[in-house]
C-alpha atoms as a PDB file:
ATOM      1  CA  UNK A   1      -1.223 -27.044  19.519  1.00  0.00           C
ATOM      2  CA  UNK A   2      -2.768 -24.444  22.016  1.00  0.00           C
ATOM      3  CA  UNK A   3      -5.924 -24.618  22.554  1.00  0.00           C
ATOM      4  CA  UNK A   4      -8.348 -22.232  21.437  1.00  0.00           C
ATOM      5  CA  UNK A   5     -11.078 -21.381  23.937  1.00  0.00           C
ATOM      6  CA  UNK A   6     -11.963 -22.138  27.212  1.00  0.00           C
ATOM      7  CA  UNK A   7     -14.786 -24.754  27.775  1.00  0.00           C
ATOM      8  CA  UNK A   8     -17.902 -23.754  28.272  1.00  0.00           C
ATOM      9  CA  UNK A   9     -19.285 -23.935  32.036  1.00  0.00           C
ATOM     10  CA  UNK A  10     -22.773 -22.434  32.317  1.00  0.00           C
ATOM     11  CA  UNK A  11     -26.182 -23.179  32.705  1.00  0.00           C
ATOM     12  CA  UNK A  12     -27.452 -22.964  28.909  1.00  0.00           C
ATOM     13  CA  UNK A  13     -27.162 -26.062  26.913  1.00  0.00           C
ATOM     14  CA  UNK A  14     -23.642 -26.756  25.404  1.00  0.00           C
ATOM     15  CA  UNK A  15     -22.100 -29.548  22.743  1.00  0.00           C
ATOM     16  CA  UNK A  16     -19.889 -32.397  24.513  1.00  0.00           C
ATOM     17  CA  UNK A  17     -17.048 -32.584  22.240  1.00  0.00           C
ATOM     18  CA  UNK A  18     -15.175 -36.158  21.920  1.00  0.00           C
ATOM     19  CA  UNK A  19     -11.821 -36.240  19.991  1.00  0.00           C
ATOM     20  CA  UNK A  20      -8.821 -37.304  19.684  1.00  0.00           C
ATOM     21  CA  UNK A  21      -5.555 -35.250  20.281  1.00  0.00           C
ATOM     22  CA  UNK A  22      -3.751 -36.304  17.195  1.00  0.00           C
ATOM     23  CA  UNK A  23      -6.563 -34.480  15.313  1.00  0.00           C
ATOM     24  CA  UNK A  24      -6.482 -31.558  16.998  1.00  0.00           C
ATOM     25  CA  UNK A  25      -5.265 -29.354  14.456  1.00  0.00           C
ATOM     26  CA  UNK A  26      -8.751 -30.514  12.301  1.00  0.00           C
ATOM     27  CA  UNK A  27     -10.473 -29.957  15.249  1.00  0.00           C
ATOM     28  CA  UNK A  28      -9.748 -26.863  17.130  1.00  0.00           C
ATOM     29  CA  UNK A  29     -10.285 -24.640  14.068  1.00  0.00           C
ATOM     30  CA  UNK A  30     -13.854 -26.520  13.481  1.00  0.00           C
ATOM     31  CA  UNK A  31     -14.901 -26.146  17.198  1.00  0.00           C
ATOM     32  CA  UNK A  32     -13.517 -22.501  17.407  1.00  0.00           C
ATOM     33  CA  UNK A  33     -15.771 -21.739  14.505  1.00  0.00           C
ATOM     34  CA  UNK A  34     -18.943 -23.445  16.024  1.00  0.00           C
ATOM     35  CA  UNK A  35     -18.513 -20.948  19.033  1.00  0.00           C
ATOM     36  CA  UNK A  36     -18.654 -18.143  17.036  1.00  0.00           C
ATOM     37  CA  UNK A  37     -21.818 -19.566  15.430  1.00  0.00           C
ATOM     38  CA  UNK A  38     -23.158 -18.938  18.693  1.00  0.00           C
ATOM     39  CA  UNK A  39     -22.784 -22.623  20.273  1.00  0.00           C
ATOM     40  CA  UNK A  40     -21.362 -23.663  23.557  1.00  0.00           C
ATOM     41  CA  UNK A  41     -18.839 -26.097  23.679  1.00  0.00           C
ATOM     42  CA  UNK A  42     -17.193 -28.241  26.192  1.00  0.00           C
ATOM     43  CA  UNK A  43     -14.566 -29.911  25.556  1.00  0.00           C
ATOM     44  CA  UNK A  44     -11.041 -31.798  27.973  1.00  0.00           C
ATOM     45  CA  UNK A  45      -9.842 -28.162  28.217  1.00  0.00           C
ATOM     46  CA  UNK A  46     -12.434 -27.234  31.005  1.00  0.00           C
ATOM     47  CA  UNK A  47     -10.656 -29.794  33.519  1.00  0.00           C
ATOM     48  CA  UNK A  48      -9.249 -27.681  36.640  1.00  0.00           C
ATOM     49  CA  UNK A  49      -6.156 -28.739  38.328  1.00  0.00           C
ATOM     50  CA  UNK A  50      -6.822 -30.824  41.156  1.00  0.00           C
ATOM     51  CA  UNK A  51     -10.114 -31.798  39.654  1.00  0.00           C
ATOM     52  CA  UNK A  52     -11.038 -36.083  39.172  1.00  0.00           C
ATOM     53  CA  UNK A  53     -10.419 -36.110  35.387  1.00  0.00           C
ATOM     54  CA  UNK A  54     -13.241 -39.358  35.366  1.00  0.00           C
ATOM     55  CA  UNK A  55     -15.639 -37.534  37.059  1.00  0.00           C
ATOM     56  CA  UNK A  56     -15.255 -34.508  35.618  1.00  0.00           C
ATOM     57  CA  UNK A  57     -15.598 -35.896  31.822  1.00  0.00           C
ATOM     58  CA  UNK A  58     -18.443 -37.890  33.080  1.00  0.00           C
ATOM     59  CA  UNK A  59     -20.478 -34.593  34.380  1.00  0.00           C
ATOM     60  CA  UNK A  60     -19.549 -32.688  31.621  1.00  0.00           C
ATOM     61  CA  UNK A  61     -21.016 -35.535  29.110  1.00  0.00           C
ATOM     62  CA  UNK A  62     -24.020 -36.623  31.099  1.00  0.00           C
ATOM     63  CA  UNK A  63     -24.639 -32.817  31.161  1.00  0.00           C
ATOM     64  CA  UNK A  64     -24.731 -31.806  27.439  1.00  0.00           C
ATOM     65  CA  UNK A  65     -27.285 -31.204  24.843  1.00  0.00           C
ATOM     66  CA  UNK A  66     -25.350 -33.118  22.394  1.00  0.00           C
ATOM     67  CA  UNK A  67     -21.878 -35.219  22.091  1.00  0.00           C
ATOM     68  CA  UNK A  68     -20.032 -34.489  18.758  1.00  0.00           C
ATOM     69  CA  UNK A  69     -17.764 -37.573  17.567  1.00  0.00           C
ATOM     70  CA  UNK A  70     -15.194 -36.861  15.576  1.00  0.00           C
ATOM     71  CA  UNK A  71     -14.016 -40.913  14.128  1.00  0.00           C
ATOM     72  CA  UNK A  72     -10.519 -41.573  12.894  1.00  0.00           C
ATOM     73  CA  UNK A  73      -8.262 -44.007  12.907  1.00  0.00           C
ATOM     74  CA  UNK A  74      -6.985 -42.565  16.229  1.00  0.00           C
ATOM     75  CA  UNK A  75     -10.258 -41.734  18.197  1.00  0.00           C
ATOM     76  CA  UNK A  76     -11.056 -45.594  17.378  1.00  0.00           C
ATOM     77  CA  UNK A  77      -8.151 -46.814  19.158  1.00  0.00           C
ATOM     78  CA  UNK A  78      -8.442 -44.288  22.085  1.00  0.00           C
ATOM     79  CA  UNK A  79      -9.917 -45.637  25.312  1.00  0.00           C
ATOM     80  CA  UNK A  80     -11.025 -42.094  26.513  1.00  0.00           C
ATOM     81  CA  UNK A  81     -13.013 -41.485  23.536  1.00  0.00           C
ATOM     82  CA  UNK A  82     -14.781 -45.021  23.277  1.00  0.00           C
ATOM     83  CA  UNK A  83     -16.400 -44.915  27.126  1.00  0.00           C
ATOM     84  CA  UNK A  84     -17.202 -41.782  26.069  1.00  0.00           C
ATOM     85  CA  UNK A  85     -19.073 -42.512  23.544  1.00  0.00           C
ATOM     86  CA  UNK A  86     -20.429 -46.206  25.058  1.00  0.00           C
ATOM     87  CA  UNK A  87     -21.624 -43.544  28.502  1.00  0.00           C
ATOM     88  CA  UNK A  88     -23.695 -41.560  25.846  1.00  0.00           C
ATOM     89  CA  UNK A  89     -25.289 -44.361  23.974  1.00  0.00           C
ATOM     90  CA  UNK A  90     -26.096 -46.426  26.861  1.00  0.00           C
ATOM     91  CA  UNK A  91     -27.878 -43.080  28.099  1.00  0.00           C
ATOM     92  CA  UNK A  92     -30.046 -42.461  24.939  1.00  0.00           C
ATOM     93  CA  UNK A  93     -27.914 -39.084  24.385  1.00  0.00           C
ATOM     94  CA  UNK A  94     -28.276 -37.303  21.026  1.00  0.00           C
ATOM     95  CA  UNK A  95     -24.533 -37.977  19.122  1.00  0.00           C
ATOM     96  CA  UNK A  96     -23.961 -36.799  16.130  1.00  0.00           C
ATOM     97  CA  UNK A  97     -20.839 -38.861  14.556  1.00  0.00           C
ATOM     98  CA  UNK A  98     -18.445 -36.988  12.047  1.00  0.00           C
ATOM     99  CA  UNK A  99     -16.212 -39.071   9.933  1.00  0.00           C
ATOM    100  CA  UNK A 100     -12.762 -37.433   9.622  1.00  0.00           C
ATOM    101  CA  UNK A 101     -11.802 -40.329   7.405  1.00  0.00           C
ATOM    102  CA  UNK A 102     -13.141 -43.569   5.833  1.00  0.00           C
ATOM    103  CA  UNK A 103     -12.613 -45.689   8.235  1.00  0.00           C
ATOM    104  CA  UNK A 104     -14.446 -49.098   9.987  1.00  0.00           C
ATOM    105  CA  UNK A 105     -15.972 -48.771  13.193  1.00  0.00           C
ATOM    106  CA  UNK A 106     -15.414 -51.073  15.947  1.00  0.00           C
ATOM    107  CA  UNK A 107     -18.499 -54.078  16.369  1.00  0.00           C
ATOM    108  CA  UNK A 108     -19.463 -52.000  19.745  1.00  0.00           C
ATOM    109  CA  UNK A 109     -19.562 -48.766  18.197  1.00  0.00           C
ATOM    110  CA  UNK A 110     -21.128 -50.201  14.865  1.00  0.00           C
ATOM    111  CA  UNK A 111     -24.111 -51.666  17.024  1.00  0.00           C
ATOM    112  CA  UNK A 112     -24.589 -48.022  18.945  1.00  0.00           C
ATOM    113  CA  UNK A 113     -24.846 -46.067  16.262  1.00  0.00           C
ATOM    114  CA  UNK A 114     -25.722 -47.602  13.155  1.00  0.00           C
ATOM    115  CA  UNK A 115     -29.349 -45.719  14.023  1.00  0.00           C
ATOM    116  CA  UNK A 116     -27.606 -42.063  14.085  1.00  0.00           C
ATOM    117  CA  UNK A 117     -27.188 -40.487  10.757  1.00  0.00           C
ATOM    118  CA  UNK A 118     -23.607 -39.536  10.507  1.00  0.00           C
ATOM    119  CA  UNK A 119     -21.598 -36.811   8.769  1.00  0.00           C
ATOM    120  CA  UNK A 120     -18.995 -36.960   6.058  1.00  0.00           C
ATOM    121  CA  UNK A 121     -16.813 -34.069   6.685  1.00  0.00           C
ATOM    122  CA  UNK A 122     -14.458 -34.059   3.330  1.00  0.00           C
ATOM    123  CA  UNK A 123     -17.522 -35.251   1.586  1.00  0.00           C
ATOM    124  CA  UNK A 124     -20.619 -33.101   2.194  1.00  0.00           C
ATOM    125  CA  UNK A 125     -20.542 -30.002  -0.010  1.00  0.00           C
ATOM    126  CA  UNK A 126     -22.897 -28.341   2.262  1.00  0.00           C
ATOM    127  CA  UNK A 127     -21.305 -29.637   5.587  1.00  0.00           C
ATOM    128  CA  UNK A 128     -21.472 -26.849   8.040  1.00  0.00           C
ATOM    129  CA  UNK A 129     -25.319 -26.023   7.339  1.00  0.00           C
ATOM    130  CA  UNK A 130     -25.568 -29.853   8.272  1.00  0.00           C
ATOM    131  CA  UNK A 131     -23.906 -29.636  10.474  1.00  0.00           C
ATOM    132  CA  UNK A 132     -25.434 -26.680  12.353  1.00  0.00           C
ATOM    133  CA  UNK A 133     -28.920 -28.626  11.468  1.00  0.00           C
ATOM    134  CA  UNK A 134     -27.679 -31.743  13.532  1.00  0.00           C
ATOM    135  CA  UNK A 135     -27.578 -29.830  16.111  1.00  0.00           C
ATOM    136  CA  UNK A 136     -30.440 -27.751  16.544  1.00  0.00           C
ATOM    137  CA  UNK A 137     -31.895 -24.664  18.084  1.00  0.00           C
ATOM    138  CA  UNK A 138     -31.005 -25.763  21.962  1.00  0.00           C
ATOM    139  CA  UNK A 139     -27.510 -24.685  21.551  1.00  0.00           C
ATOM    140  CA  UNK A 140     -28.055 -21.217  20.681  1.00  0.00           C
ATOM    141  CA  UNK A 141     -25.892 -18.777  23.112  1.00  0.00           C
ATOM    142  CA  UNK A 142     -28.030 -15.532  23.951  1.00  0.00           C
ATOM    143  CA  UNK A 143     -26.801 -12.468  20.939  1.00  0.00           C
ATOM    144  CA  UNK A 144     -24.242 -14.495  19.059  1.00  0.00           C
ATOM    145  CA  UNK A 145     -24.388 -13.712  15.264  1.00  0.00           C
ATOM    146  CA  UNK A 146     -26.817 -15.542  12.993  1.00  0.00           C
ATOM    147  CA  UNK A 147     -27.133 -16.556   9.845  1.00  0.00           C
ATOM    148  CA  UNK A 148     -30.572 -15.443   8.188  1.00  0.00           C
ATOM    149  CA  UNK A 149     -31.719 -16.772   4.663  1.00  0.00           C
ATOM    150  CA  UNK A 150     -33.784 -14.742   1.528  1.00  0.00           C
ATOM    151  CA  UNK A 151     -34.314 -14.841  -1.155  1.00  0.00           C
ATOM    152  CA  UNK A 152     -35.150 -12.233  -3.715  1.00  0.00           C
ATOM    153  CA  UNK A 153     -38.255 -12.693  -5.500  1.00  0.00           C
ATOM    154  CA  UNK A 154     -37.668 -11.057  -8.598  1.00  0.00           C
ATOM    155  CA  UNK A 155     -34.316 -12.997  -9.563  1.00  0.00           C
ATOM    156  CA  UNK A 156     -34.650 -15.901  -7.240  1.00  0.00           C
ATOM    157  CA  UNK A 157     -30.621 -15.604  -5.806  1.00  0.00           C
ATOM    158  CA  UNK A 158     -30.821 -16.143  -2.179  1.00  0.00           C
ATOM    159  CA  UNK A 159     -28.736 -13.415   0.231  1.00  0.00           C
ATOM    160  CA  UNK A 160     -26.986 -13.810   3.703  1.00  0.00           C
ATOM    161  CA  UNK A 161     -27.457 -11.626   6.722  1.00  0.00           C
ATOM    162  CA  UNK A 162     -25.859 -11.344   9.635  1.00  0.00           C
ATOM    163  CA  UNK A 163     -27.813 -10.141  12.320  1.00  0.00           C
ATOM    164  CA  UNK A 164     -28.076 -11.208  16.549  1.00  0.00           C
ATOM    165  CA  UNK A 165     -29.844 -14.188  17.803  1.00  0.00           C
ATOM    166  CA  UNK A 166     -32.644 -11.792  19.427  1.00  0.00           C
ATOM    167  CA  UNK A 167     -33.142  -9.911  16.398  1.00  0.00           C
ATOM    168  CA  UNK A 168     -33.501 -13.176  14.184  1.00  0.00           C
ATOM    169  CA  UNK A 169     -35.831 -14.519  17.397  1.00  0.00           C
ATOM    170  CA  UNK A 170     -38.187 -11.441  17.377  1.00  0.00           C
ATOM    171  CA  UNK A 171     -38.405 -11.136  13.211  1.00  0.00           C
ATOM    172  CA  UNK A 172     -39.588 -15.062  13.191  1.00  0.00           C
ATOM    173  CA  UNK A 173     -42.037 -14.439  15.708  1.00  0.00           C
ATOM    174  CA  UNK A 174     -43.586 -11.002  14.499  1.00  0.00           C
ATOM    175  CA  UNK A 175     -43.945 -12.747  11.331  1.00  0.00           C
ATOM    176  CA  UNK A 176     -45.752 -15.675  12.789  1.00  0.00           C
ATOM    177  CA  UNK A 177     -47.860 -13.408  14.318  1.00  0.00           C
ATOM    178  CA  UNK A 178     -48.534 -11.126  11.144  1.00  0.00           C
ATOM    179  CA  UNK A 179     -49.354 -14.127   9.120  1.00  0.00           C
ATOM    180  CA  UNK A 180     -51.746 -15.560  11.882  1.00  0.00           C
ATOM    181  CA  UNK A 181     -53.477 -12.212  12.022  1.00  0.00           C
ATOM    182  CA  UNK A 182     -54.095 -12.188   8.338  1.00  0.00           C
ATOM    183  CA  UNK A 183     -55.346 -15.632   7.919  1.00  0.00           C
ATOM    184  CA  UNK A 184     -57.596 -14.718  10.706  1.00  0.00           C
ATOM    185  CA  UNK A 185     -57.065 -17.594  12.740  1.00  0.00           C
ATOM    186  CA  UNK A 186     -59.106 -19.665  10.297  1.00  0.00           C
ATOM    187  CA  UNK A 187     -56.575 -22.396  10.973  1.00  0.00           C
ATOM    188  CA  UNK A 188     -58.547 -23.553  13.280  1.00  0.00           C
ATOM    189  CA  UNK A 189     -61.930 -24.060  11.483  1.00  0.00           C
ATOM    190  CA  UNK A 190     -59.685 -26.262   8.653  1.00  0.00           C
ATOM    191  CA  UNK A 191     -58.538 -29.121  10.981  1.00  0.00           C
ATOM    192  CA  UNK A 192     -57.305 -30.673  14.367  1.00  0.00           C
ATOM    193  CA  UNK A 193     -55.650 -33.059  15.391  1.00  0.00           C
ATOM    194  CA  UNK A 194     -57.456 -36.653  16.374  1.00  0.00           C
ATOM    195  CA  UNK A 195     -56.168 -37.666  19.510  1.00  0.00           C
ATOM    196  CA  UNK A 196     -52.636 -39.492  19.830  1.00  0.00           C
ATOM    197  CA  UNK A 197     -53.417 -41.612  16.724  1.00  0.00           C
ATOM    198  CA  UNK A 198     -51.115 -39.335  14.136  1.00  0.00           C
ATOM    199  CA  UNK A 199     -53.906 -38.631  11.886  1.00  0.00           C
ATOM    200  CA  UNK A 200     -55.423 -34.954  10.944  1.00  0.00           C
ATOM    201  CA  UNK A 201     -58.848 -34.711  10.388  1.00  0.00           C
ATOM    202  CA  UNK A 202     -59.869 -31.816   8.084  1.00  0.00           C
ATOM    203  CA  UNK A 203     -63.554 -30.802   7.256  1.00  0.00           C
ATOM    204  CA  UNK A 204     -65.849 -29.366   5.204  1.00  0.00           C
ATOM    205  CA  UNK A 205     -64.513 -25.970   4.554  1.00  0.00           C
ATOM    206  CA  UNK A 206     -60.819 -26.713   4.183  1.00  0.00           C
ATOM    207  CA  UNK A 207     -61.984 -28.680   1.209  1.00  0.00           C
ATOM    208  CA  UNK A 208     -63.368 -25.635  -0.467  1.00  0.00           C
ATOM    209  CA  UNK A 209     -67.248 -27.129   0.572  1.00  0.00           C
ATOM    210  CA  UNK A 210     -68.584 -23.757   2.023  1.00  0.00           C
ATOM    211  CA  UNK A 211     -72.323 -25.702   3.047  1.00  0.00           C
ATOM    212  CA  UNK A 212     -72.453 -25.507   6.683  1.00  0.00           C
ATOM    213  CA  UNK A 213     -74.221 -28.627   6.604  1.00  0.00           C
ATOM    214  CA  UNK A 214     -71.228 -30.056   5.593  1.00  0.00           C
ATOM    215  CA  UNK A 215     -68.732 -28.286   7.819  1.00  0.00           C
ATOM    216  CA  UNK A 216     -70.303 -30.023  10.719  1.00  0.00           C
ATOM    217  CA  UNK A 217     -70.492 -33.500   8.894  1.00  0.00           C
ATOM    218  CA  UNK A 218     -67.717 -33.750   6.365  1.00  0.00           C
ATOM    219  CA  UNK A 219     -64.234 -34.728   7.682  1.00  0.00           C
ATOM    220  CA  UNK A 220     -60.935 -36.589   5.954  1.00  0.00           C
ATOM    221  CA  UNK A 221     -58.575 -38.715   8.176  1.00  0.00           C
ATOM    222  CA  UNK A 222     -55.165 -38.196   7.102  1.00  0.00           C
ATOM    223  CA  UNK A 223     -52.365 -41.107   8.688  1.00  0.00           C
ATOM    224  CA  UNK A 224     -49.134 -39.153   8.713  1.00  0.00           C
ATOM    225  CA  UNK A 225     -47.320 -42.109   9.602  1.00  0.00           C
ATOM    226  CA  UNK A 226     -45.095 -40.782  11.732  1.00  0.00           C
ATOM    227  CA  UNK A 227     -43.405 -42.072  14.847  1.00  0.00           C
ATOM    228  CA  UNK A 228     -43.231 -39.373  16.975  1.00  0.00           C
ATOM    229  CA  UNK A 229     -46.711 -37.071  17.393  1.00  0.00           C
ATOM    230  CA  UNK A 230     -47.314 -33.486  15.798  1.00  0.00           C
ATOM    231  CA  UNK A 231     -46.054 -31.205  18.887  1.00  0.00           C
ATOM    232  CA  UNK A 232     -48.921 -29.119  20.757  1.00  0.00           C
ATOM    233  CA  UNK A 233     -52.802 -28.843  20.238  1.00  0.00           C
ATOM    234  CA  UNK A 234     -55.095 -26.320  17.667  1.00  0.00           C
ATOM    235  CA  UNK A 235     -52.552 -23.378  16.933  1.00  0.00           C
ATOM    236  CA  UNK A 236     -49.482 -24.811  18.459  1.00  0.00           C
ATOM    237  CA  UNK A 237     -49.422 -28.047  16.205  1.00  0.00           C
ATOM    238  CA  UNK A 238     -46.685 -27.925  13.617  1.00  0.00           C
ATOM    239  CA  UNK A 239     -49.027 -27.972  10.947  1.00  0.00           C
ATOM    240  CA  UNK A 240     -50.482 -25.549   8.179  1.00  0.00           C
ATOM    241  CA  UNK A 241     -53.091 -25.855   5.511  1.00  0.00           C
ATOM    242  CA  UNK A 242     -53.039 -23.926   2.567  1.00  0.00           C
ATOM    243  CA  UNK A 243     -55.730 -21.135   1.756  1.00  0.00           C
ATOM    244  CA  UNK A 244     -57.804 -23.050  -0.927  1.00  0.00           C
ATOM    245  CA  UNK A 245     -57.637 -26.399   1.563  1.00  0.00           C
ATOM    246  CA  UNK A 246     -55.781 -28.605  -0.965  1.00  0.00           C
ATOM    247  CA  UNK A 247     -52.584 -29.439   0.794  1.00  0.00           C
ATOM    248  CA  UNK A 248     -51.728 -29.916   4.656  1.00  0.00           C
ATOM    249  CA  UNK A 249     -47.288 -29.581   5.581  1.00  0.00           C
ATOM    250  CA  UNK A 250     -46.681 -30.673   9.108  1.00  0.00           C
ATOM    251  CA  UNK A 251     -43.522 -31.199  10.957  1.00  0.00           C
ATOM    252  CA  UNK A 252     -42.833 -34.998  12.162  1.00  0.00           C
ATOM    253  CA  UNK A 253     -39.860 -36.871  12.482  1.00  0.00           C
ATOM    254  CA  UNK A 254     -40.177 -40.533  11.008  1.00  0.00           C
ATOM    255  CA  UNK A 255     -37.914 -43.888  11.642  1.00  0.00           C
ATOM    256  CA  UNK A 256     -34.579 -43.473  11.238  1.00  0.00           C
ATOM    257  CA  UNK A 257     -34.634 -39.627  10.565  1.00  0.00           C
ATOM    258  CA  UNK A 258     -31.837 -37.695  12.721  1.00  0.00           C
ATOM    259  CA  UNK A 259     -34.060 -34.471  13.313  1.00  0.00           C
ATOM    260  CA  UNK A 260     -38.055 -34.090  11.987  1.00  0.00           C
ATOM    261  CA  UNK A 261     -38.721 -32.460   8.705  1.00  0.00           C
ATOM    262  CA  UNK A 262     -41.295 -30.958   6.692  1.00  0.00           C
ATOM    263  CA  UNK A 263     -44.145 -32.951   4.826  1.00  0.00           C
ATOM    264  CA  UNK A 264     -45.949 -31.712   2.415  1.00  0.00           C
ATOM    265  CA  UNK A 265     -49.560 -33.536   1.879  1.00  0.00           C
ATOM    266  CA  UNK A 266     -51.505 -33.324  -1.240  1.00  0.00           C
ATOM    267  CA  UNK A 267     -55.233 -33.829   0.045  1.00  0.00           C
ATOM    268  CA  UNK A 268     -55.745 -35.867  -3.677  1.00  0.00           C
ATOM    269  CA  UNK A 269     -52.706 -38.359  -2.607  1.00  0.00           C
ATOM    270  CA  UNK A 270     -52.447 -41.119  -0.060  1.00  0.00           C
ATOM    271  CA  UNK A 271     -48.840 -40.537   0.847  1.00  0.00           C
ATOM    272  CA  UNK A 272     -47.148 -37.052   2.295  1.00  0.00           C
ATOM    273  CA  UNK A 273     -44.014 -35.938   0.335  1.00  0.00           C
ATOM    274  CA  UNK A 274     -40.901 -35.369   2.276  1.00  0.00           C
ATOM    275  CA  UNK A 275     -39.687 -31.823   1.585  1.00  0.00           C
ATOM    276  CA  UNK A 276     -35.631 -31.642   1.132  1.00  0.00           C
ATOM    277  CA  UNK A 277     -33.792 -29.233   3.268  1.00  0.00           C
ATOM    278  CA  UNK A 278     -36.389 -28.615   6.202  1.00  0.00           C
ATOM    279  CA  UNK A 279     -34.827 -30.068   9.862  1.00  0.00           C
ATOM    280  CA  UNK A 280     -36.189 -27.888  12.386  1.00  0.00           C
ATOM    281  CA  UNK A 281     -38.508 -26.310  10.265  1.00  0.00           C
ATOM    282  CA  UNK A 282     -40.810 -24.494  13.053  1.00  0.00           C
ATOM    283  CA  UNK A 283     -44.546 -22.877  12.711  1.00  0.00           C
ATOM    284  CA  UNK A 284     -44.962 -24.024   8.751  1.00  0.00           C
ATOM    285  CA  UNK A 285     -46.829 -21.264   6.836  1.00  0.00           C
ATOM    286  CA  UNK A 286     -48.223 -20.830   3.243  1.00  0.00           C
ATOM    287  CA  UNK A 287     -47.823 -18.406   1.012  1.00  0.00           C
ATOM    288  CA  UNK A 288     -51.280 -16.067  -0.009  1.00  0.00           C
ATOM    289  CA  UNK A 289     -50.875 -18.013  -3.217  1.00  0.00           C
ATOM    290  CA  UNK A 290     -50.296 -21.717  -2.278  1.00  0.00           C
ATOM    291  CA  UNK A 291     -47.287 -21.806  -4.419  1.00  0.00           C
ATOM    292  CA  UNK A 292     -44.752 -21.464  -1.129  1.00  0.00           C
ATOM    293  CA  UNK A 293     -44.302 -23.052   2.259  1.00  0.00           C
ATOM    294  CA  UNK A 294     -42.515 -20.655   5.123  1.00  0.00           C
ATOM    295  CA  UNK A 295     -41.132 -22.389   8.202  1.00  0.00           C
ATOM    296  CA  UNK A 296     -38.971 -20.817  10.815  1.00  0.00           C
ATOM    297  CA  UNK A 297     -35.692 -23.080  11.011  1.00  0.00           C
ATOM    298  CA  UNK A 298     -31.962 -22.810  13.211  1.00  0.00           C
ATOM    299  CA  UNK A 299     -30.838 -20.193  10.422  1.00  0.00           C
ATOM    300  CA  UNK A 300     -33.851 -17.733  10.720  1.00  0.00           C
ATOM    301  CA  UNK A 301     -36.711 -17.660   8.079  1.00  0.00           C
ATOM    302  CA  UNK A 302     -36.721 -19.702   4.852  1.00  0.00           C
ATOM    303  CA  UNK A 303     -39.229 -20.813   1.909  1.00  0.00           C
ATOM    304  CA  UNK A 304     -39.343 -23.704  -0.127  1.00  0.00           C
ATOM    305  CA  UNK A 305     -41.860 -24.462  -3.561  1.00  0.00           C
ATOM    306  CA  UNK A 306     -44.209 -26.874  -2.838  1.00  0.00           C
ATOM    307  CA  UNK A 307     -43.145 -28.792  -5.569  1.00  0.00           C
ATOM    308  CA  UNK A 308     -39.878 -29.140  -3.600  1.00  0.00           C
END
């Protein structure tokens, strides 16, 4: 089967793809339609003539973003794809494992990457958007098209849009901005962030307490609990609070979680609530009302209820 692309070879990040080529008739359609999602791909078709094929393979992994796995029965049993794959884990790299079939992994494979959430490809009804969630913003190429979510208010369907990767980049930011300009920047004034120690501390007035007094006394330490810190101080921190101070959502990725997510904290409950459907879900806002969280994500703008 011929393939269908040339491999990637720039400077922007690209997608190390590791196969085998008994499945390439899955495969080529799958990665042919990832490039026109706007990713770059490498994959054993960007060998020259003449070229080391160890060394090259080894660059070209060592090199990429992420390492899509494809596992069958036949990229099991295939050398090339299992130092591969051993190269990446020993070097911390982000794979992202897609089952073509049910099949048992060998005990070296089973050890590396029974921490990576994999994908079921003949299994996941909503596979692609997974997919394209796994992984992330880093592999955008510069004006490819892009896939933007809304949803209309009035009957609650959502709608598709396909507009460039610029576009999409400048709308998310413009409304960032718009929304930051009409809450005034009172972000600020409702909480910060204490230290490295994963807790928020929120004071006086983001509890509704408008004594002054008490905005310089009053604070609540929240523990997120998560692993890995809330990126970026005051305005850059992946965190919102919404207008009437009751509820914080914050971005954080927790043990065993693939990419971070939304949470969703209800000042009046001791534990945050994961919301579904959120990886990559940038600059959190609230609606005026409360009733809706906004967040910037790999597919353009989205909302979710915040009762999930």
């Amino acid at each position: 089967m011929d393939k269908p692309f040339q491999a990637y070879t720039g400077d922007e990040p690209y997608v190390f793809v590791c196969y085998a080529h008994n499945d390439s008739e899955i495969i080529y359609p799958e990665i042919d339609w990832l490039r026109q999602q706007g990713i770059n791909l490498w994959y054993d078709e960007g060998i020259s003539a003449g070229k080391n094929w160890r060394a090259a393979i080894g660059d070209s992994l060592l090199g990429a973003s992420h390492v899509l796995f494809y596992i069958s029965t036949r990229s099991l049993k295939s050398e090339h794809c299992n130092r591969e794959i051993n190269l990446a884990l020993d070097k911390n790299m982000e794979v992202v494992p897609i089952y073509l079939e049910e099949v048992e992994l060998t005990s070296d494979l089973m050890v590396g990457l029974n921490r990576v959430h994999a994908l079921h490809r003949d299994q996941d009804g909503n596979y692609q958007q997974h997919l394209l969630n796994a992984l992330g913003q880093s592999t955008s190429n510069g004006e490819s098209r892009e896939i933007i979510k809304t949803e209309d208010t009035v009957t609650g369907f959502q709608h598709r849009l396909s507009i460039g990767k610029d576009t999409a980049r400048k709308l998310v930011y413009a409304t960032i901005a718009l929304v930051l300009l009409v809450a005034g920047f009172q972000v600020t004034d409702r909480f910060f962030l204490q230290g490295d120690t994963n807790t928020i501390a929120v004071n006086g007035s983001a509890l509704g307490n408008s004594s002054p007094a008490s905005d310089l006394s009053r604070r609540t330490l929240i523990d997120i609990g998560a692993t890995e810190p809330i990126i970026g101080p005051g305005l850059n921190a992946q965190i919102a609070v919404s207008e009437d101070g009751r509820r914080l959502v914050f971005l954080a990725r927790r043990p065993q979680q693939l990419s971070p997510q939304l949470y969703l904290q209800e000042l009046d409950q001791l534990e945050a609530r994961l919301l579904p459907d959120t990886e990559f879900g940038n600059q959190p806002f609230f609606s005026p009302d409360g009733q809706w969280i906004g967040f910037a994500d790999n597919t353009g703008l989205s909302k979710i209820s915040v009762r999930g």
